[in-house]
Protein backbone atom coordinates (compact mmCIF):
# COMPACT_ATOMS: atom_id res chain seq x y z
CA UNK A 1 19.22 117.54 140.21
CA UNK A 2 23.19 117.31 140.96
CA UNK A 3 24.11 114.97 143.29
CA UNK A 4 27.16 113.29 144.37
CA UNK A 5 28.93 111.03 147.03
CA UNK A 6 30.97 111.39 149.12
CA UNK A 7 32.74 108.53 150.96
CA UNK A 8 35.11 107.74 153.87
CA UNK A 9 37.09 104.97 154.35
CA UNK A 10 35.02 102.08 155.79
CA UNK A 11 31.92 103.81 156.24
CA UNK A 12 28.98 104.53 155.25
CA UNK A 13 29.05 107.10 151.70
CA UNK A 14 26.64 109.94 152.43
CA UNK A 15 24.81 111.19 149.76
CA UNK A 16 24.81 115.06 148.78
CA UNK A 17 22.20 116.92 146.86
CA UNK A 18 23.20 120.00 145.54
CA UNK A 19 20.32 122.58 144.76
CA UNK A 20 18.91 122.80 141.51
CA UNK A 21 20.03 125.66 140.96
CA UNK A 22 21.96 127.71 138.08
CA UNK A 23 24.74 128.13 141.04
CA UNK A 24 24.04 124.91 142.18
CA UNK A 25 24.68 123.47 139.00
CA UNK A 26 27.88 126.01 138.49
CA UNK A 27 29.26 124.47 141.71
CA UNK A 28 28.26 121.35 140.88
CA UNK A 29 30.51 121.32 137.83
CA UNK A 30 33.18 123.64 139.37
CA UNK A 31 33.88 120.68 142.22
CA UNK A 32 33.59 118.17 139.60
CA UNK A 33 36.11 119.49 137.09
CA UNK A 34 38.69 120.01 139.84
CA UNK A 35 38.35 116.08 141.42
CA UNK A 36 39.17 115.26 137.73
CA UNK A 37 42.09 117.27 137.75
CA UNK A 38 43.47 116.54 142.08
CA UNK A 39 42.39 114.72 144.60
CA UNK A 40 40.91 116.85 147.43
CA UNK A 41 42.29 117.60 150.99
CA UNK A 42 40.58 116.45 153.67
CA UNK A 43 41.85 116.77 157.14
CA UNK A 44 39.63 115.61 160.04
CA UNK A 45 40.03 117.90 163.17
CA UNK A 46 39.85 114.97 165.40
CA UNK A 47 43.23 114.87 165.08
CA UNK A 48 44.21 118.47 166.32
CA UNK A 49 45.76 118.12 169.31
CA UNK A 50 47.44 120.70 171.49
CA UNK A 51 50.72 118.67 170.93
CA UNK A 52 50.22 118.74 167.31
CA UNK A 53 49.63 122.17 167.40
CA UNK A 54 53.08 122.73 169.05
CA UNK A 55 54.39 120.66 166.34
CA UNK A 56 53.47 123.53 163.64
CA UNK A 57 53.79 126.28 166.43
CA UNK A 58 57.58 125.05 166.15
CA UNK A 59 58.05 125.53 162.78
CA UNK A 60 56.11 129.01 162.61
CA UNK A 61 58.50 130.18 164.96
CA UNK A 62 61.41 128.84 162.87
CA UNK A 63 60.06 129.76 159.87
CA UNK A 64 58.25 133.19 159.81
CA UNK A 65 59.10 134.35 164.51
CA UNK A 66 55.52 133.45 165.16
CA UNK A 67 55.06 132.71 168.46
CA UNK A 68 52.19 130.46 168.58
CA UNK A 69 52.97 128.41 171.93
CA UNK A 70 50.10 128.19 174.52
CA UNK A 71 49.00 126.22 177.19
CA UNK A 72 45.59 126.29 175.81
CA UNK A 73 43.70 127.22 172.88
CA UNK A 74 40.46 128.94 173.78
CA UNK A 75 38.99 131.56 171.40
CA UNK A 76 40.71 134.41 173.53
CA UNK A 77 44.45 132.75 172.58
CA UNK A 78 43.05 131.69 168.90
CA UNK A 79 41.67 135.00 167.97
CA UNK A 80 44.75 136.70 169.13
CA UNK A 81 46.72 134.39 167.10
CA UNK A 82 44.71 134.57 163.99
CA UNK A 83 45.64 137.90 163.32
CA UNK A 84 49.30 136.57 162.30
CA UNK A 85 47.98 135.03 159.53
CA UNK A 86 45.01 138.02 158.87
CA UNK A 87 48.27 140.21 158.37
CA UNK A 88 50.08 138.08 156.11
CA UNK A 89 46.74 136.26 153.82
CA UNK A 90 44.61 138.56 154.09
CA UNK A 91 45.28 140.56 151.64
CA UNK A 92 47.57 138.50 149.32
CA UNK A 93 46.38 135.32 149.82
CA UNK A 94 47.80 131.99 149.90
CA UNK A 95 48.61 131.93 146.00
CA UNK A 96 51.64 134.55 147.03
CA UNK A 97 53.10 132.80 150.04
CA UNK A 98 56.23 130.67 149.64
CA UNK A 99 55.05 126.85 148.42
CA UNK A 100 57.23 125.46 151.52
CA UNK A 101 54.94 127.26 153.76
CA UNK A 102 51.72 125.79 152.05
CA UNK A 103 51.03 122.97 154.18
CA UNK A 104 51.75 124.65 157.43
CA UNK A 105 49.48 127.58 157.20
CA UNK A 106 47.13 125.41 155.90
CA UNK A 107 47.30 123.18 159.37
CA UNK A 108 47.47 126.17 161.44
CA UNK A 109 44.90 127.98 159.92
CA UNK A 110 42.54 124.76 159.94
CA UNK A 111 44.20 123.63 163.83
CA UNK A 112 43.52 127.20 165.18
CA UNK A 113 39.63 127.16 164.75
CA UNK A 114 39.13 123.29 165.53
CA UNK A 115 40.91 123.99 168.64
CA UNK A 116 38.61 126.49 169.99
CA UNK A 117 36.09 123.88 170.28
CA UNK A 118 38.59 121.58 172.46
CA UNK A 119 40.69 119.18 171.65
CA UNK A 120 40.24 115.51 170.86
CA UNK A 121 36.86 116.80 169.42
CA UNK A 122 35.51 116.65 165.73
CA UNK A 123 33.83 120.35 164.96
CA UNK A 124 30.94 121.62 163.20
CA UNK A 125 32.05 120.67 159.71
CA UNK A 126 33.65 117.70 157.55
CA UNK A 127 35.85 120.33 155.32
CA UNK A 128 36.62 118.83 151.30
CA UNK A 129 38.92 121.91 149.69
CA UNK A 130 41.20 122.26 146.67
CA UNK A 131 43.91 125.12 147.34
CA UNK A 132 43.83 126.38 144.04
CA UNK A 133 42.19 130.11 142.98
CA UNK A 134 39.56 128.03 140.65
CA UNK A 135 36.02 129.42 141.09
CA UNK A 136 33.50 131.99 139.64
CA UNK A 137 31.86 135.11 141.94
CA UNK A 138 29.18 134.47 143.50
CA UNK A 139 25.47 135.68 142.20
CA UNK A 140 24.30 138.90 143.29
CA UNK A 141 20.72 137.26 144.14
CA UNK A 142 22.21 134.63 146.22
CA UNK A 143 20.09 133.83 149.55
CA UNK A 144 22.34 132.98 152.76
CA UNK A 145 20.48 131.21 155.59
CA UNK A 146 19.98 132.33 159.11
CA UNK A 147 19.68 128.77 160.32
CA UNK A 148 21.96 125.40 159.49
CA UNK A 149 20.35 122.49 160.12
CA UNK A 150 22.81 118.74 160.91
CA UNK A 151 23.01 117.49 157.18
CA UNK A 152 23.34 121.11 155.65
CA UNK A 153 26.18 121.71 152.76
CA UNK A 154 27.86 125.05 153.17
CA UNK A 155 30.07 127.00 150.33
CA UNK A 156 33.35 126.92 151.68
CA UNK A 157 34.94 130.56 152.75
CA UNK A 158 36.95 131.52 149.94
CA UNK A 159 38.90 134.57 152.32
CA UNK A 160 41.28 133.55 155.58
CA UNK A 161 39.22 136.41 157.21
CA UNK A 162 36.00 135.67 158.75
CA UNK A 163 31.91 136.44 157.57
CA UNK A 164 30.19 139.00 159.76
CA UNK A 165 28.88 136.66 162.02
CA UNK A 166 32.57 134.88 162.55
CA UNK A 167 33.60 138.27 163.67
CA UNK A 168 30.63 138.72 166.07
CA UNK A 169 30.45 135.52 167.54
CA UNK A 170 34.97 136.17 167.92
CA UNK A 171 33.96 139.71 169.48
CA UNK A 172 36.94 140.51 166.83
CA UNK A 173 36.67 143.50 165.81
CA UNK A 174 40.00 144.90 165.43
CA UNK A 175 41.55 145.51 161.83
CA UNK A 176 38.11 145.13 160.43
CA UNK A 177 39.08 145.65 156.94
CA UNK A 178 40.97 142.66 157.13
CA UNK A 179 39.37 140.66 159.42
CA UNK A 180 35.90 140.99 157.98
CA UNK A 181 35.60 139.34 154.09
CA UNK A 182 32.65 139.07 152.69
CA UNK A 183 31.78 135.61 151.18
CA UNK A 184 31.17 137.66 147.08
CA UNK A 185 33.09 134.14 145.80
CA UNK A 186 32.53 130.24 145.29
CA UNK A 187 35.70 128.22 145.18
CA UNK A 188 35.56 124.29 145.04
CA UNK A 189 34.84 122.78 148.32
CA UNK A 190 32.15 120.20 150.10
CA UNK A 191 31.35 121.51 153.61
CA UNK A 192 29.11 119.12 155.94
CA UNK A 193 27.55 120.29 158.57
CA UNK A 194 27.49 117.80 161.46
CA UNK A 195 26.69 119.37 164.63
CA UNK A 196 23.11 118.28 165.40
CA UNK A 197 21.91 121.24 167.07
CA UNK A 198 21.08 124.40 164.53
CA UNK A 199 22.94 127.25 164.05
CA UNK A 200 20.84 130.40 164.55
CA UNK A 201 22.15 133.63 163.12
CA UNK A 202 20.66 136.65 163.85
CA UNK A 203 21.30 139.84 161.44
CA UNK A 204 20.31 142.33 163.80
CA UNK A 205 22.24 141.55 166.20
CA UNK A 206 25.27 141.51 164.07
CA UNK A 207 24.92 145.08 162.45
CA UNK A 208 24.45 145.91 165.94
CA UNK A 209 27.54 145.06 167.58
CA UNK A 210 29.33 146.20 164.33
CA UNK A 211 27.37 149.78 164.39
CA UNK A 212 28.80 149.72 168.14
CA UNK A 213 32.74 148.70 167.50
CA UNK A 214 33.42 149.79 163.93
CA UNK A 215 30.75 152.71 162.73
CA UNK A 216 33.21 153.66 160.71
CA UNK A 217 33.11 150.59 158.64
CA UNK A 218 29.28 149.88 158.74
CA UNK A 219 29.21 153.57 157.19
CA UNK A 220 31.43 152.61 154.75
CA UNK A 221 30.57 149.48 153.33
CA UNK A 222 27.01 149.86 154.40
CA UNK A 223 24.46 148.40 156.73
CA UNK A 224 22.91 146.82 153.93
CA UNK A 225 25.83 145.08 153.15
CA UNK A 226 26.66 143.50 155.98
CA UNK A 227 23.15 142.45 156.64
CA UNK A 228 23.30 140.81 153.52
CA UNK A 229 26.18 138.93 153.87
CA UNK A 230 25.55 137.56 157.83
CA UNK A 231 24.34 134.05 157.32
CA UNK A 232 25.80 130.59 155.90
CA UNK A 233 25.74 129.98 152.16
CA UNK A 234 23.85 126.63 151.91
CA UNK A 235 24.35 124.86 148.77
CA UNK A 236 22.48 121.52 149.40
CA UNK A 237 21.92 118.68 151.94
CA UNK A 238 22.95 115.22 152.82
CA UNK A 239 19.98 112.67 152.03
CA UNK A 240 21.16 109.77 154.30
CA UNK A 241 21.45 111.32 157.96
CA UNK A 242 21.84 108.29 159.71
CA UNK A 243 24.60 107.38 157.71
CA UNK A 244 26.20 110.93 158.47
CA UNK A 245 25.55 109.60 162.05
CA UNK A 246 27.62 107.00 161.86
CA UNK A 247 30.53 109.08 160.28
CA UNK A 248 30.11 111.98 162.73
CA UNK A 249 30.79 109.59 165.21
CA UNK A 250 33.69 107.30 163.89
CA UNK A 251 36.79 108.07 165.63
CA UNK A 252 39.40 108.71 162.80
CA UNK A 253 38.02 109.83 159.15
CA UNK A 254 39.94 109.29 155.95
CA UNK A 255 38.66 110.58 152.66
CA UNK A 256 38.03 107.52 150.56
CA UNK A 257 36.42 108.67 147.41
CA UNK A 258 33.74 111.43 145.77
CA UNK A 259 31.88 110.23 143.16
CA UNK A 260 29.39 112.19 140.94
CA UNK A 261 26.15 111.29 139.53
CA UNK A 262 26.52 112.88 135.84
């Protein structure tokens, strides 16, 4: 069974089993092979602060006339402002945007949806990612889950625009096309799910609200479709929760090491 650790500095490693699984195993070696090659990026949304935000709102505006200043950061303001960077990744991606601009899109991007849960807070996930376009499509008989349980791994999304039920939950259903990506790709990327209460997704309600704002699109890509692709992509679980406690509530997290068991 593939398994590997992951560890933060002074704390407690948590152990991850990844599901035996031919994509399991894929990932597996897919996240391997790229620790061998960089060291990951971890960035702990503790740290994303309104100021902080400013920070990067300052050199958006410099940069690219974004105007990204706000008072506050609720999903209202975030979702509004996430459509900047819909219009100019969504399509592309980040492999076409200037390298100089790398790191700041990356902060915003990441800043933008920690924000919406408030600030001085750590969110759902602990986020491991290489930005590289490294990965293989994802299997046609793939299962997402309706429910993500504290301890859960999650694929991370290989698309700047959001699953189906992103878009629901965001009531953001304007520029669908590029707002709504299905998740049809694995990239390398170790997502923990730390939020102790469950998620609970429910499909019908999706397709409903999307048969309501954009019929147009549900006829197009089909019902099916989106159905299918409304729920999280669990990959595996962390075996030592209390120890994922103990992270979940440390008050700064740096990525110390990920080590892997074959």
């Amino acid at each position: 069974m593939p398994e590997m650790t992951v560890a933060f500095k002074d704390l407690p490693a948590l152990n991850l089993v990844i599901d035996n699984t031919d994509l399991g195993r894929n990932y597996y070696e897919l996240v391997k092979k790229n620790y061998k090659k960089q060291k990951p990026v971890f960035r702990d949304s503790a740290k994303c602060t309104i100021d902080y935000m400013h920070q990067l709102a300052d050199q958006a505006q410099k940069e690219l006339g974004w105007e990204w200043h706000a008072d506050q950061y609720n999903l209202d303001v975030t979702t509004h402002l996430h459509t900047n960077l819909v219009e100019l990744l969504g399509t592309s991606g980040f492999e076409h945007v200037p390298e100089h601009l790398d790191s700041m899109l990356h902060d915003m991007h990441f800043c933008l949806h920690a924000l919406e849960h408030g600030t001085n807070t750590r969110t759902s996930w602990l986020q491991i990612e290489w930005f590289n376009t490294d990965g293989f499509e994802l299997p046609t008989d793939f299962e997402f889950q309706t429910q993500v349980e504290f301890g859960d791994l999650k694929l991370q999304n290989p698309y700047v625009g959001h699953p189906p039920q992103q878009v629901f939950a965001e009531g953001d259903f304007d520029n669908i096309d590029s707002t709504c990506k299905f998740h049809d790709r694995v990239i390398p990327g170790v997502m923990i799910y730390i939020q102790h209460s469950p998620t609970i997704i429910d499909r019908d309600k999706v397709l409903s609200a999307f048969q309501k704002h954009t019929p147009e699109f549900v006829n197009r890509v089909g019902a099916d479709t989106i159905k299918y692709y409304t729920g999280a992509p669990v990959i595996g679980h962390v075996k030592n929760l209390d120890d994922l406690c103990i992270v979940q509530e440390a008050p700064l997290l740096e990525l110390d090491y990920i080590w892997f068991k074959t």
